[in-house]
C-alpha atoms as a PDB file:
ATOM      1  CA  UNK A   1     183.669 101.651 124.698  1.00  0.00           C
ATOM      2  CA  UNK A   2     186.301 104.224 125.073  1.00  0.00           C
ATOM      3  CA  UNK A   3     185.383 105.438 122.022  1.00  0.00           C
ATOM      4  CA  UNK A   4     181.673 106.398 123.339  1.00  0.00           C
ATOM      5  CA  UNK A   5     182.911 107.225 126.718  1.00  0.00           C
ATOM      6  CA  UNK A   6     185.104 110.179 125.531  1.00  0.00           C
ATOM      7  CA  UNK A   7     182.340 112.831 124.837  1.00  0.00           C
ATOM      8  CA  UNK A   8     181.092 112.465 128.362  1.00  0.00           C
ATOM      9  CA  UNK A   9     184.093 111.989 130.694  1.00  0.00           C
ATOM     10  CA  UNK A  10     184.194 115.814 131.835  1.00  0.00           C
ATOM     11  CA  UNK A  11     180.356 115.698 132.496  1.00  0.00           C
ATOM     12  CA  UNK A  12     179.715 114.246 136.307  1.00  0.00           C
ATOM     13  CA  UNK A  13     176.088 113.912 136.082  1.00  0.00           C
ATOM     14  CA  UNK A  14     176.857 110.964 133.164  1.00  0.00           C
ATOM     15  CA  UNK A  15     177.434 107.904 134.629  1.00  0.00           C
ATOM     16  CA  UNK A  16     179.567 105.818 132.338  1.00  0.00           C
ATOM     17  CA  UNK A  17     179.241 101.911 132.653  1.00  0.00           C
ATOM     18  CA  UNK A  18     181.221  99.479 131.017  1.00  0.00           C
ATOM     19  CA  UNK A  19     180.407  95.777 130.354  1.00  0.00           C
ATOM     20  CA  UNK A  20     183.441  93.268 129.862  1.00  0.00           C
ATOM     21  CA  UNK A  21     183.467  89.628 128.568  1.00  0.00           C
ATOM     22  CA  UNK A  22     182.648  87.156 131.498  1.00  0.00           C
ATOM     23  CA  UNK A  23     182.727  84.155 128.698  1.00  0.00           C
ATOM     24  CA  UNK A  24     181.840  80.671 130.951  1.00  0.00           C
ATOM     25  CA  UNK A  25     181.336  83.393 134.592  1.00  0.00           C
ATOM     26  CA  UNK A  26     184.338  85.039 136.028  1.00  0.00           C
ATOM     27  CA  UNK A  27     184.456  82.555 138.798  1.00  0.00           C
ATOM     28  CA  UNK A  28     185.238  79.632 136.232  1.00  0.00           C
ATOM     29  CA  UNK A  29     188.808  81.219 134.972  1.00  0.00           C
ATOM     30  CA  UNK A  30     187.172  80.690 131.531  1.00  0.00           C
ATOM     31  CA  UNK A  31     186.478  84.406 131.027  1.00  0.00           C
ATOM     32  CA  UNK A  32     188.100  87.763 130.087  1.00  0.00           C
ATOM     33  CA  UNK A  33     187.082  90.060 132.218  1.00  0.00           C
ATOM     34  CA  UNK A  34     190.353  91.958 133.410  1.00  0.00           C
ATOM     35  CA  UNK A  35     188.773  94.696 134.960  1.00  0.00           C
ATOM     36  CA  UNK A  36     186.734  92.714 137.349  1.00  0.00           C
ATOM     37  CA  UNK A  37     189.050  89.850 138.011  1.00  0.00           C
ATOM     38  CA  UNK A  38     192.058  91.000 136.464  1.00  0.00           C
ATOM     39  CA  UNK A  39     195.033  92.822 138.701  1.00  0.00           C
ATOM     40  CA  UNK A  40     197.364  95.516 137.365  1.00  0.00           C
ATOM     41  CA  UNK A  41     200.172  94.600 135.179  1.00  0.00           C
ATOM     42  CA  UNK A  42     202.473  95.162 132.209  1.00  0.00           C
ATOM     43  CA  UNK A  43     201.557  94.605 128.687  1.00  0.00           C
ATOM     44  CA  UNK A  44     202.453  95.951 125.400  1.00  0.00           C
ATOM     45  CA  UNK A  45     204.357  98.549 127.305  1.00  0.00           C
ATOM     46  CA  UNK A  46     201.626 100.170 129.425  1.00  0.00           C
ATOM     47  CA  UNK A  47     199.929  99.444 132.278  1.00  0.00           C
ATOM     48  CA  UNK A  48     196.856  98.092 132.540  1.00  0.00           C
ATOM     49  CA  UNK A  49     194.768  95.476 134.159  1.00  0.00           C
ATOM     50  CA  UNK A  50     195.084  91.895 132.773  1.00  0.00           C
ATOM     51  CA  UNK A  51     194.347  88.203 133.623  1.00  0.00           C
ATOM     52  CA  UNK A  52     197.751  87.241 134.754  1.00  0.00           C
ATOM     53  CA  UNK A  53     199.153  84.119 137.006  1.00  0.00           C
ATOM     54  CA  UNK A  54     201.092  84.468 140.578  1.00  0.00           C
ATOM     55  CA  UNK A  55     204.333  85.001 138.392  1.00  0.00           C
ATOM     56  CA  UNK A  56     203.028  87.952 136.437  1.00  0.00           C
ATOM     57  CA  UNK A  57     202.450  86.087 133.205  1.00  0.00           C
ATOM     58  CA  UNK A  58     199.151  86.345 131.269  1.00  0.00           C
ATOM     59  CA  UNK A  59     197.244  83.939 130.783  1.00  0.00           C
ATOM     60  CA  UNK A  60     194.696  82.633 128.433  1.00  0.00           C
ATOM     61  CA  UNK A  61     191.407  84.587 128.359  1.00  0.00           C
ATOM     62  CA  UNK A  62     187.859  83.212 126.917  1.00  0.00           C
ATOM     63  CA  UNK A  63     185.230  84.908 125.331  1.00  0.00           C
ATOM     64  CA  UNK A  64     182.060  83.779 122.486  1.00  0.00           C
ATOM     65  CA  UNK A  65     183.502  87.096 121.156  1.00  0.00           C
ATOM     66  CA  UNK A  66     186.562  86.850 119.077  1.00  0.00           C
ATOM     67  CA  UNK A  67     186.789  90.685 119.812  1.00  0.00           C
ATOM     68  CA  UNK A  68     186.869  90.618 123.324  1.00  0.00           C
ATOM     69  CA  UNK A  69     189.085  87.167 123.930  1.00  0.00           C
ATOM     70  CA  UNK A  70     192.161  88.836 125.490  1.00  0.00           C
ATOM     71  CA  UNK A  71     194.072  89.276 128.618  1.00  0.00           C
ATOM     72  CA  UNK A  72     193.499  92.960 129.093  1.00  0.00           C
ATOM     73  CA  UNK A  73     192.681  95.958 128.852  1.00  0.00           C
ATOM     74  CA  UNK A  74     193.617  99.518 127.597  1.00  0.00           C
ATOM     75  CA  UNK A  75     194.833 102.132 130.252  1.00  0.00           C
ATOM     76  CA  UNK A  76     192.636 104.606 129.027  1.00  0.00           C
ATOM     77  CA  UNK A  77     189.835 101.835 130.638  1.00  0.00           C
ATOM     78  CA  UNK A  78     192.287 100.894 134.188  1.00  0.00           C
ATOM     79  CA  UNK A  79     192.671 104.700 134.334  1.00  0.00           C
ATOM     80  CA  UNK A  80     188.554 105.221 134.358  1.00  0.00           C
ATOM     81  CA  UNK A  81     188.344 102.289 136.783  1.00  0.00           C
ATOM     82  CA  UNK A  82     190.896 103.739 139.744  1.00  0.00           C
ATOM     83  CA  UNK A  83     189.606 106.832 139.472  1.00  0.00           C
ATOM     84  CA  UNK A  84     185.916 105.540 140.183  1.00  0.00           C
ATOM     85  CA  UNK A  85     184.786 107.902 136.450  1.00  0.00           C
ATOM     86  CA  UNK A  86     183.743 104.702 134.924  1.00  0.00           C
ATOM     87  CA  UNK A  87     182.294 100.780 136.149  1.00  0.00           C
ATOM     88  CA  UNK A  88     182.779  98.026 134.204  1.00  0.00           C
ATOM     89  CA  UNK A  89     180.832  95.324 134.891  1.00  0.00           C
ATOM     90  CA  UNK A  90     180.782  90.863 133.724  1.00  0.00           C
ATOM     91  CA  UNK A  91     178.564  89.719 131.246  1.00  0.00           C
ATOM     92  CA  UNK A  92     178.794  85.957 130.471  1.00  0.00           C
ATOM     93  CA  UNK A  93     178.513  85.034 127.096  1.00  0.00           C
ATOM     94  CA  UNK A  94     174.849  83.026 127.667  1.00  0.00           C
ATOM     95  CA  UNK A  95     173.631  86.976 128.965  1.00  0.00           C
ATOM     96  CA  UNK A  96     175.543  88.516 125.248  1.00  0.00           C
ATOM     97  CA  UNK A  97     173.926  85.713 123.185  1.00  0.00           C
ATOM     98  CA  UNK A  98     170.743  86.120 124.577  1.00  0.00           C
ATOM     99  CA  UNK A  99     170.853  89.733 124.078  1.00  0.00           C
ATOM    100  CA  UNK A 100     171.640  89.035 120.680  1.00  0.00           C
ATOM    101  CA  UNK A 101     169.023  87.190 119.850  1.00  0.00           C
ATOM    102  CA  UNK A 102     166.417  89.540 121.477  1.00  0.00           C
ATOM    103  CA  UNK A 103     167.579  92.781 119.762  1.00  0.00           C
ATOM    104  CA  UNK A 104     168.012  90.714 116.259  1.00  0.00           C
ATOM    105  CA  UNK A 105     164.257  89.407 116.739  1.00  0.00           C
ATOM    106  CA  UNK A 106     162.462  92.371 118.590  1.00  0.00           C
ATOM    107  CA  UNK A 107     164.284  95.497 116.180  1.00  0.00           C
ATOM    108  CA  UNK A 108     165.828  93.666 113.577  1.00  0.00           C
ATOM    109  CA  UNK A 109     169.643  95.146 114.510  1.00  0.00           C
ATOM    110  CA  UNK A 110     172.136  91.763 114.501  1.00  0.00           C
ATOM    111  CA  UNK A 111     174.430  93.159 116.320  1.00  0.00           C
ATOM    112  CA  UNK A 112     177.998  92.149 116.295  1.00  0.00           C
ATOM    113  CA  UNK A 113     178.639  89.569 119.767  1.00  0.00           C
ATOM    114  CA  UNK A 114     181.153  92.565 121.477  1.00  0.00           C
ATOM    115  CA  UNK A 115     178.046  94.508 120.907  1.00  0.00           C
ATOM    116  CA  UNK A 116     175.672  92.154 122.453  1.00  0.00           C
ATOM    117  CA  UNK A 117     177.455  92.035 125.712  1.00  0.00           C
ATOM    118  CA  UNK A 118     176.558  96.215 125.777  1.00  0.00           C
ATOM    119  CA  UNK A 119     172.763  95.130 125.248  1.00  0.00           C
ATOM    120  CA  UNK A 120     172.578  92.150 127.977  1.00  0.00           C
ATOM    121  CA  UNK A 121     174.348  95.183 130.526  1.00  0.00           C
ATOM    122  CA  UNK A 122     172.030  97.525 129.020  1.00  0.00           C
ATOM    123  CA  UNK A 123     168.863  95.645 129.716  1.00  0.00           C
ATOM    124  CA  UNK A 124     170.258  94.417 133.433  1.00  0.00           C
ATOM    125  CA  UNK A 125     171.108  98.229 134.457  1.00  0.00           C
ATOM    126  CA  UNK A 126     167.708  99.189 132.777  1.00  0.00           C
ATOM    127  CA  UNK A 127     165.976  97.019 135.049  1.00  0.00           C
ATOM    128  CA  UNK A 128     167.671  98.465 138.213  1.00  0.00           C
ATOM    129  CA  UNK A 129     167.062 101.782 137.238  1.00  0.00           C
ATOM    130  CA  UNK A 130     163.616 101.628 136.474  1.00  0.00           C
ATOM    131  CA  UNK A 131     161.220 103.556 133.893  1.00  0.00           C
ATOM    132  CA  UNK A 132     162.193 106.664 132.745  1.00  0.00           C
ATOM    133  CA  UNK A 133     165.926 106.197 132.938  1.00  0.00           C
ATOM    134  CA  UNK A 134     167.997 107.506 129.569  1.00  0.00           C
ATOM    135  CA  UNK A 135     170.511 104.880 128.579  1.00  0.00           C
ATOM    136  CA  UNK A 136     172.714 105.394 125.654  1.00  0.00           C
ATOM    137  CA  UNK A 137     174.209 101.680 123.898  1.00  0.00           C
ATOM    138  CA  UNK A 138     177.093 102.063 121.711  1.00  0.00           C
ATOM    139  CA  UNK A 139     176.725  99.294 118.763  1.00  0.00           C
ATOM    140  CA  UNK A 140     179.934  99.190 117.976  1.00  0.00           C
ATOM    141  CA  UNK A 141     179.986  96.406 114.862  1.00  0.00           C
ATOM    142  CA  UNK A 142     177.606  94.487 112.755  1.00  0.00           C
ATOM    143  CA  UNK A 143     176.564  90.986 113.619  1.00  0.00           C
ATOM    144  CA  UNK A 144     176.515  89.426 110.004  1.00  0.00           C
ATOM    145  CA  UNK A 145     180.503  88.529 110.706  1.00  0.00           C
ATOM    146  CA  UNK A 146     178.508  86.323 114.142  1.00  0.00           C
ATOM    147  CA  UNK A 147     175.723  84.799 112.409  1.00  0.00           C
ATOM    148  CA  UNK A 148     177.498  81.335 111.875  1.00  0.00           C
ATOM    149  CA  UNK A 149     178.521  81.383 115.980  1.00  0.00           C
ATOM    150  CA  UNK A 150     175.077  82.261 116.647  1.00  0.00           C
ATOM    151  CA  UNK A 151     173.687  79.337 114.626  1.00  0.00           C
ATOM    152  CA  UNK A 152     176.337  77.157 116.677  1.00  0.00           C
ATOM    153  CA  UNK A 153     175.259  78.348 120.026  1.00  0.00           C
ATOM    154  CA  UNK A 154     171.567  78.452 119.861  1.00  0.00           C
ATOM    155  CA  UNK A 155     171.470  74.592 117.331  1.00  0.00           C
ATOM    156  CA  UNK A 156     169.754  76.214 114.618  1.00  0.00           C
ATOM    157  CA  UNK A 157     170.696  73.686 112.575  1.00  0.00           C
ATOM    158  CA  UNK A 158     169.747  70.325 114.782  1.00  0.00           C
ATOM    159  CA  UNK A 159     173.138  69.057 114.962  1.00  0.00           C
ATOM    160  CA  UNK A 160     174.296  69.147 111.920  1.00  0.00           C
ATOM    161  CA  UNK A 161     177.263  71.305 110.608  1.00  0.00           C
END
């Protein structure tokens, strides 16, 4: 998201929303959402926020999304968060999955899972905002690569491998 936030971090009137992998629910422990259960700490040499235990050590993150199953964060994204430019908010991976299945069948995108979890935020701010609001989605990655975990989560195939 950085990526697409960049453009629009010196205009105030853009608000600039973020959605992070809440794999199982971010109350489970079984997620990755650093920025909304995480707590500032060191890794890779910068500082950033990350899923970490009582002793400062990370510890394991989950996502559907092979892309977004890690500990942390940039500081680029911690920076955007304590300075209140950008929100990030969960999205589980039943919310991405079901977004992926909605844009593959209503517009025929697949969208890549990472991408998916921008869609399910996408349609839940949507909804608060109401008609007429302008949202921009940034689909970062093709789906193709997700196709088989798809198949996996939703039983397309009755069972069998």
């Amino acid at each position: 998201a950085i990526g697409i936030f960049h453009p629009f971090l010196d205009d105030p009137t853009i608000r600039l929303v973020g959605f992070e992998a809440a794999g199982d629910g971010v109350d489970t422990g079984r997620h990755a959402a650093a920025l909304s259960a995480g707590e500032p700490g060191m890794l890779h040499g910068a500082l950033s926020y990350l899923l970490q235990d009582s002793d400062g050590q990370t510890v394991e993150a989950h996502s559907i999304s092979a892309g977004l199953d890690y500990p942390g964060v940039g500081p680029e994204h911690s920076w955007l968060k304590d300075t209140g430019r950008a929100e990030y908010r969960p999205i589980t991976d039943a919310q991405a999955m079901d977004a992926f299945q909605l844009l593959s069948r209503t517009e025929g995108i697949i969208p890549a899972i990472e991408s998916a979890h921008a869609v399910a935020g996408a349609l839940q701010l949507g909804a608060e905002l109401g008609p007429g609001a302008l949202l921009l989605v940034n689909l970062s990655g093709r789906g193709d690569k997700d196709v088989d975990t798809a198949v996996k989560w939703f039983d397309l195939l009755g069972g069998q491998p």
